[in-house]
C-alpha atoms as a PDB file:
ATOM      1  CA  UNK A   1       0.000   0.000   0.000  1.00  0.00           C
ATOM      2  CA  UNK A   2       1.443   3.549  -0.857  1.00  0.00           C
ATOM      3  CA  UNK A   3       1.291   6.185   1.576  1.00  0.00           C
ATOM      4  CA  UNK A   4      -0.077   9.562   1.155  1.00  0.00           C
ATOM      5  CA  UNK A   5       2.892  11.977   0.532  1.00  0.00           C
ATOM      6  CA  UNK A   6       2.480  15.447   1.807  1.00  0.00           C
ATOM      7  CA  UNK A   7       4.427  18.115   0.135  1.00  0.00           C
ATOM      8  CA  UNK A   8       4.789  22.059   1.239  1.00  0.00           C
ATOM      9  CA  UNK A   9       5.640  24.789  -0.748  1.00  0.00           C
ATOM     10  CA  UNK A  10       9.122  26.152  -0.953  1.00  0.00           C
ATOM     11  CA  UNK A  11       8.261  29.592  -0.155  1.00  0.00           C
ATOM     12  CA  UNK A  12      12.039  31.474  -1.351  1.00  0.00           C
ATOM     13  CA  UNK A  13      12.029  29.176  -4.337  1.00  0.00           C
ATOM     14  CA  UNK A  14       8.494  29.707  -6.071  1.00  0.00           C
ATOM     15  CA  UNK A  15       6.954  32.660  -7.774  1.00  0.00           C
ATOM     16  CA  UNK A  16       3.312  32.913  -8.935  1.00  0.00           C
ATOM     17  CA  UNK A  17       3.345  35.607 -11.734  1.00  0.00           C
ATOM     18  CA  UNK A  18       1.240  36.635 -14.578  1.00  0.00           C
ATOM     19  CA  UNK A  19       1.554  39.173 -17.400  1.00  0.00           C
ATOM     20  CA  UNK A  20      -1.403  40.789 -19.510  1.00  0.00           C
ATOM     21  CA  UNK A  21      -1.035  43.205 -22.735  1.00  0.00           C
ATOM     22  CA  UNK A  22      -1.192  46.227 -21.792  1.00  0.00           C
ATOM     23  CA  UNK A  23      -2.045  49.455 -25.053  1.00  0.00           C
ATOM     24  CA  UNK A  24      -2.081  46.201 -26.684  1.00  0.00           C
ATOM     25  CA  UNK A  25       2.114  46.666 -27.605  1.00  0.00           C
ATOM     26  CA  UNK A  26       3.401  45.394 -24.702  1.00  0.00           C
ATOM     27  CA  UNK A  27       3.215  43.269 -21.507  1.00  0.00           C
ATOM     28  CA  UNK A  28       2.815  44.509 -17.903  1.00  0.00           C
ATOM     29  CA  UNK A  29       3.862  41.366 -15.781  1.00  0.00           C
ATOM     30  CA  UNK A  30       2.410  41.070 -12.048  1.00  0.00           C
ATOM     31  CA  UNK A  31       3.507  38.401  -9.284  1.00  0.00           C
ATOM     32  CA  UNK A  32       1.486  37.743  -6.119  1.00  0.00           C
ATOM     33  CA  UNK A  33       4.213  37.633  -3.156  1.00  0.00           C
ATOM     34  CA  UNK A  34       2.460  36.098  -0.723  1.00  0.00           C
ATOM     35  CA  UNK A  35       0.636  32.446  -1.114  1.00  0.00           C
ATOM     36  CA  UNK A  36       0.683  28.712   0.169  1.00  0.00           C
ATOM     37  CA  UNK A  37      -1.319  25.386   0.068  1.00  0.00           C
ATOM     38  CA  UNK A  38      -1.696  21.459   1.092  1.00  0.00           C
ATOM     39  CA  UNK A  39      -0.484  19.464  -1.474  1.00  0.00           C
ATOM     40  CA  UNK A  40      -0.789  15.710  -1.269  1.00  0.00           C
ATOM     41  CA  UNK A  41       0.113  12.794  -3.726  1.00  0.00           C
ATOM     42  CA  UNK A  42      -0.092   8.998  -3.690  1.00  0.00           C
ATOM     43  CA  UNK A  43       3.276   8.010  -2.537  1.00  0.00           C
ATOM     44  CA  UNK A  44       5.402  10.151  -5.429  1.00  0.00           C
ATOM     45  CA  UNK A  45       2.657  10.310  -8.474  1.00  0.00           C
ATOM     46  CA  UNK A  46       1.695  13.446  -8.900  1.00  0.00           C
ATOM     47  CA  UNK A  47      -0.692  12.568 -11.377  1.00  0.00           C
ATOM     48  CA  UNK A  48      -2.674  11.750  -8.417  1.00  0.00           C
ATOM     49  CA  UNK A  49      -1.620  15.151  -7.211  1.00  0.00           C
ATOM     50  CA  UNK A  50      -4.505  16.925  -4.717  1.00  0.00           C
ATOM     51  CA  UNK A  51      -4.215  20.267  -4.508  1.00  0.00           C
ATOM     52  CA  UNK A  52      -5.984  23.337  -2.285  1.00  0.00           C
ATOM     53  CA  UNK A  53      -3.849  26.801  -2.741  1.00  0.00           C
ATOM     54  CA  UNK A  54      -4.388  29.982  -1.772  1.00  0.00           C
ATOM     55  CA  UNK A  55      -3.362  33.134  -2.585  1.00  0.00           C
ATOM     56  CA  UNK A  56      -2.979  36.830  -0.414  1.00  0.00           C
ATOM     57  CA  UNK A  57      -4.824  39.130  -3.030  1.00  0.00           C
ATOM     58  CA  UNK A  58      -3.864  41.859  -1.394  1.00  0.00           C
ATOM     59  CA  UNK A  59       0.044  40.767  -2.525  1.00  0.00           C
ATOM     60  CA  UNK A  60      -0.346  41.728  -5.459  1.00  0.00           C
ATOM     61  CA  UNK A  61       2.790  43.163  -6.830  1.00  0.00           C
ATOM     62  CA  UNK A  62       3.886  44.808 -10.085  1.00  0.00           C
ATOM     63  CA  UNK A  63       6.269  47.892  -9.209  1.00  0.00           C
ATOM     64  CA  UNK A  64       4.075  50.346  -8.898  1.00  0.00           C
ATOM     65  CA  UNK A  65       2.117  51.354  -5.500  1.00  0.00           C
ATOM     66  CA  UNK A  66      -0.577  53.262  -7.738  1.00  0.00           C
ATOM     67  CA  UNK A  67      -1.262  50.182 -10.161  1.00  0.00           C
ATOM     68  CA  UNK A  68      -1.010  47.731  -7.497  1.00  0.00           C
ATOM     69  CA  UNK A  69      -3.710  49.693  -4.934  1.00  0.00           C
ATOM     70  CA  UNK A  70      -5.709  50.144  -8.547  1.00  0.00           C
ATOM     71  CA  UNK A  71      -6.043  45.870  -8.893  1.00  0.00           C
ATOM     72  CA  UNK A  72      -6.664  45.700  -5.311  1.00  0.00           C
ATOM     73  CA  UNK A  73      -9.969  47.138  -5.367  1.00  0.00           C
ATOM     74  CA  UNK A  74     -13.250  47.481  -6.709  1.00  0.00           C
ATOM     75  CA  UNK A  75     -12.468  47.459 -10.736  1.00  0.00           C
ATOM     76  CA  UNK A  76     -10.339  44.365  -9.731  1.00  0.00           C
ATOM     77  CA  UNK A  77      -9.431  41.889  -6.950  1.00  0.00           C
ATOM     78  CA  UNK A  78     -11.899  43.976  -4.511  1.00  0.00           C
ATOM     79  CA  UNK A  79      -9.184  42.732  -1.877  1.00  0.00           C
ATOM     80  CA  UNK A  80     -11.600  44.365   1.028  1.00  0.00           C
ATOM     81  CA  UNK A  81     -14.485  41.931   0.304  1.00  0.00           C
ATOM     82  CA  UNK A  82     -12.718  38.660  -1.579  1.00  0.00           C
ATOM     83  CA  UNK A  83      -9.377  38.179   0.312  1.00  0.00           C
ATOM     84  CA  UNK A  84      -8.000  35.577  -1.208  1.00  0.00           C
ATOM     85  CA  UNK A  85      -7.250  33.996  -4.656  1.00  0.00           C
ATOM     86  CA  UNK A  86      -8.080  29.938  -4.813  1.00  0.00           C
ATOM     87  CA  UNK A  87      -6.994  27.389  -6.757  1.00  0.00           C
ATOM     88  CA  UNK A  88      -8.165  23.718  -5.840  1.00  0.00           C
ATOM     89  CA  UNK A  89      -7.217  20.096  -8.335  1.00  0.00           C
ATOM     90  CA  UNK A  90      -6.951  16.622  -8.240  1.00  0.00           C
ATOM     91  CA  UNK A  91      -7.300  15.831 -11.762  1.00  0.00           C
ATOM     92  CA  UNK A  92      -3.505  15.725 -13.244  1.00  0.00           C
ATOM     93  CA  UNK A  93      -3.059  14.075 -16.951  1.00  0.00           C
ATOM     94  CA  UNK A  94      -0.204  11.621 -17.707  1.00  0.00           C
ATOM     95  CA  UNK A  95       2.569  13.684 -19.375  1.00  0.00           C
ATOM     96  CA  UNK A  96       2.629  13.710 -22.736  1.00  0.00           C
ATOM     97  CA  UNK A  97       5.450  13.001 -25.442  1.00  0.00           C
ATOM     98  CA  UNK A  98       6.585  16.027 -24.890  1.00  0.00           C
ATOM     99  CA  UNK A  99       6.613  15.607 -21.120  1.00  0.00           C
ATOM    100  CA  UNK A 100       4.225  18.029 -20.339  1.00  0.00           C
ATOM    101  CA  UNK A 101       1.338  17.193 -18.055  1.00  0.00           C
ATOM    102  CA  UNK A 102      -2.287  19.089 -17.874  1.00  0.00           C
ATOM    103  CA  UNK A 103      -3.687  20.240 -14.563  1.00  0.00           C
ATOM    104  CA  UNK A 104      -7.554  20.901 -14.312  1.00  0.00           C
ATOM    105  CA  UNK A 105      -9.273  22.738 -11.571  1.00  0.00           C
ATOM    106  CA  UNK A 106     -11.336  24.613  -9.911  1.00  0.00           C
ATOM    107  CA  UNK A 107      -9.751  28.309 -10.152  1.00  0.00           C
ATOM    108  CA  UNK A 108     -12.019  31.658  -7.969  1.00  0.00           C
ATOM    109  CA  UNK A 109     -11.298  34.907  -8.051  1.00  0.00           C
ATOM    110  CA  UNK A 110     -13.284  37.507  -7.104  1.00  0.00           C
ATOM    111  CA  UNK A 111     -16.079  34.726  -5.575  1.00  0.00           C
ATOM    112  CA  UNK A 112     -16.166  33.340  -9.011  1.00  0.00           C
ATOM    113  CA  UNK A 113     -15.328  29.412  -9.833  1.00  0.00           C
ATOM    114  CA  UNK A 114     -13.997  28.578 -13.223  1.00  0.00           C
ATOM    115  CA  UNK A 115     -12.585  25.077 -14.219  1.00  0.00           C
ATOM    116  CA  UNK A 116      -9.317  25.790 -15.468  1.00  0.00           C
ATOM    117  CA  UNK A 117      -6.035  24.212 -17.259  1.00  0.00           C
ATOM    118  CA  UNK A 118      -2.365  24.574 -16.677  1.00  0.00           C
ATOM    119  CA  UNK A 119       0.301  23.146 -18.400  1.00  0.00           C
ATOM    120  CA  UNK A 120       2.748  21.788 -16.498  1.00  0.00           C
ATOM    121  CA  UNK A 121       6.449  20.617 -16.842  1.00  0.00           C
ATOM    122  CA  UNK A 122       7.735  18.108 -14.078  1.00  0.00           C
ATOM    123  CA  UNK A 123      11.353  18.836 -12.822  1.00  0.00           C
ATOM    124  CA  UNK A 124      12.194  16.017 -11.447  1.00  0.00           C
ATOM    125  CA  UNK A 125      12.506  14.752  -7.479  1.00  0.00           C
ATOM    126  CA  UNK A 126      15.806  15.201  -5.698  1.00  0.00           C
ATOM    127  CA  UNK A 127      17.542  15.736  -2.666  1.00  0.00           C
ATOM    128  CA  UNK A 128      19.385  18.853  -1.781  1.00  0.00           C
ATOM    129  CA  UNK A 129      22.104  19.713   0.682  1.00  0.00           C
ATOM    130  CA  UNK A 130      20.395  18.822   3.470  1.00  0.00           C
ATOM    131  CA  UNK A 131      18.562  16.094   2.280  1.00  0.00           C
ATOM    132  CA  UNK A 132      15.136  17.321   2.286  1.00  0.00           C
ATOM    133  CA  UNK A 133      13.606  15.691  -1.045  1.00  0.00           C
ATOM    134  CA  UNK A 134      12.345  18.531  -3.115  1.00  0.00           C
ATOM    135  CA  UNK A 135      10.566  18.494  -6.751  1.00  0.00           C
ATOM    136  CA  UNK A 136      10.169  21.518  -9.221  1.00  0.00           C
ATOM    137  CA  UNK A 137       7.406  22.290 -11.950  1.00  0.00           C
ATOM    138  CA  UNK A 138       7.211  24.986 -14.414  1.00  0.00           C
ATOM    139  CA  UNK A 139       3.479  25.972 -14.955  1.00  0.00           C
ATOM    140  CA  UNK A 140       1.529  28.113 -17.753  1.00  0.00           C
ATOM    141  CA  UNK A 141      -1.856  28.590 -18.869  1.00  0.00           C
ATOM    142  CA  UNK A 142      -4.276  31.267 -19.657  1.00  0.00           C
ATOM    143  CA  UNK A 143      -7.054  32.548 -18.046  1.00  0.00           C
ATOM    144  CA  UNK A 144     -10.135  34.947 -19.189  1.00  0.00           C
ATOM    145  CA  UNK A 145      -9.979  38.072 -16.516  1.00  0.00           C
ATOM    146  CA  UNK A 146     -13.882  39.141 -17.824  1.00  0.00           C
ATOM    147  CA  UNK A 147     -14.649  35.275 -16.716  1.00  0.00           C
ATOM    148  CA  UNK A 148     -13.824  36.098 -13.146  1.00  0.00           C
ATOM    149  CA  UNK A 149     -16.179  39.484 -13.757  1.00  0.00           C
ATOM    150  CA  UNK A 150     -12.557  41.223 -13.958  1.00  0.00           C
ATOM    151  CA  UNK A 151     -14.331  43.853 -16.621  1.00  0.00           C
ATOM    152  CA  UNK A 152     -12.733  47.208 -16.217  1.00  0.00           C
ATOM    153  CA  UNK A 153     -10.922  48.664 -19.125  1.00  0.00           C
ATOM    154  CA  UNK A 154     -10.533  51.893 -20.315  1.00  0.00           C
ATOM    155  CA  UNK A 155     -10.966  52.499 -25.091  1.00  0.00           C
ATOM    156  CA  UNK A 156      -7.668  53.880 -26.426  1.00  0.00           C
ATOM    157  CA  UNK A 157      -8.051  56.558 -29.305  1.00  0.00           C
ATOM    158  CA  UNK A 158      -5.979  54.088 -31.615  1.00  0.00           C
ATOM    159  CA  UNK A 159      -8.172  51.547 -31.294  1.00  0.00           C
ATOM    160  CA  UNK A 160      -9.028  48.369 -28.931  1.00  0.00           C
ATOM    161  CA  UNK A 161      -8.444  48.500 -25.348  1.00  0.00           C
ATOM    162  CA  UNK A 162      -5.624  49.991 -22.586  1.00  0.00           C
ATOM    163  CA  UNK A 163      -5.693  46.274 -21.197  1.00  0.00           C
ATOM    164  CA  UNK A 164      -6.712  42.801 -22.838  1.00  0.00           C
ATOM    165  CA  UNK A 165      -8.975  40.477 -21.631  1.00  0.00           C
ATOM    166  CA  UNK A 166      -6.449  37.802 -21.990  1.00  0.00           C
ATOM    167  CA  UNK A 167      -4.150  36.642 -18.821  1.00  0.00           C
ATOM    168  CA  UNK A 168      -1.403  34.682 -19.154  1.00  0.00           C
ATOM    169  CA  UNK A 169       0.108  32.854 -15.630  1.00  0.00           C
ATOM    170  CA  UNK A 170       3.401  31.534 -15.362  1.00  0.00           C
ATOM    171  CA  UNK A 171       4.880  29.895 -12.303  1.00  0.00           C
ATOM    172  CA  UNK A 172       7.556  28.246 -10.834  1.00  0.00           C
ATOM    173  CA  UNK A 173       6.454  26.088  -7.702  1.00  0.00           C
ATOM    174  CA  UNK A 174       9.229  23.869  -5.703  1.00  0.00           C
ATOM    175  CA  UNK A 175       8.043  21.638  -3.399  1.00  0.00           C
ATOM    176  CA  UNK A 176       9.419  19.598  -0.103  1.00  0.00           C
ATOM    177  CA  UNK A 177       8.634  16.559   0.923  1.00  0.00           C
ATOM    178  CA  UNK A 178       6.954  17.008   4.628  1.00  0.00           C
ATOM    179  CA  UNK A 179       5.939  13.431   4.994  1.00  0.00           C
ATOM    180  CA  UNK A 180      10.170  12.904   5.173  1.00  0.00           C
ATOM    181  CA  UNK A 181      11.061  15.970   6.550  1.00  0.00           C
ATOM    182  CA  UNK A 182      14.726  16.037   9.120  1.00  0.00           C
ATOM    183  CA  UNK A 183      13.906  16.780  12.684  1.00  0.00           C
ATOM    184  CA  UNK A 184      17.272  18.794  12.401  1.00  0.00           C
ATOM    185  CA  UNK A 185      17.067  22.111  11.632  1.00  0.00           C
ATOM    186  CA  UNK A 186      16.810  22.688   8.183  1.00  0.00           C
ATOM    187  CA  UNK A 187      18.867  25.749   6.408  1.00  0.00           C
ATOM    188  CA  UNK A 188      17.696  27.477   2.849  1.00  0.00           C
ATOM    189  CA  UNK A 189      19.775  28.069   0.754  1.00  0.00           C
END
């Protein structure tokens, strides 16, 4: 029988970012700086990954203090009534010849629920200085912001739209292997 692996996030070694288009030229690119989650597998398959994250929405980051107070309210994240950001899946494909795996689930913002899918590349499992097993994934996808009722935008005189509808997410999530985890203390690195 295989035991049920839990893994933790590897807070100084993951990002969640996204970048949208932005006078339709160019791309303004956003990171959330604070987040975590319970992530459990079968043993070490994470195609029978289970995952609950949560996100801060209020860490929303992009370099600039006006912007960033702009998508944490009412035309946006509306941080003062929907706190947090979720993203909950258990449904994780075999990878394909490429090696790429897809991850659906359940993604709200704003209090809305959308079934989502992410692309995701598998790192590979090892063990670093310390021996705490870690693994690494690069993930992508794209989401609708008007399907998350994410609808403010603003017409440009040369046509279409100061921001597009169109999100794209990119992340890089390393993970640690609790289940296993030293009772020495543990440095980063």
């Amino acid at each position: 029988m295989i035991k049920e692996t839990k893994w933790s996030i590897d807070q100084t070694h993951s990002t969640i970012e996204f970048k949208i288009r932005h006078l339709m030229i160019s791309n303004v690119k956003c990171a959330f700086k604070s987040f975590d989650g319970s992530i459990y597998t079968s043993g070490k398959d994470f195609t029978t990954v289970e995952i609950d994250l949560w996100i801060d929405a209020s860490s929303i980051y992009t370099g600039d203090e006006q912007r960033d107070e702009h998508l944490r309210g009412i035309d946006f994240l509306d941080v003062e009534n929907h706190k947090q950001i979720t993203f909950i899946a258990s449904t994780m494909t075999e990878a394909d010849k490429e090696g790429s795996h897809d991850l659906w689930g359940e993604l709200t913002i704003k209090g809305i629920t959308q079934n989502i899918k992410l692309n995701v590349d598998f790192g590979g499992i090892v063990n670093d200085s310390w021996g705490n097993e870690k693994t690494g994934f690069s993930i992508s996808g794209k989401i609708n912001r008007s399907d998350f009722g994410l609808n403010w935008n603003s017409y440009i005189e040369t046509g279409g739209f100061l921001i597009s509808d169109e999100v794209k997410i990119s992340c890089e999530i390393e993970l640690i292997n609790v289940s296993e985890k030293k009772t020495e203390m543990v440095l980063q690195s």
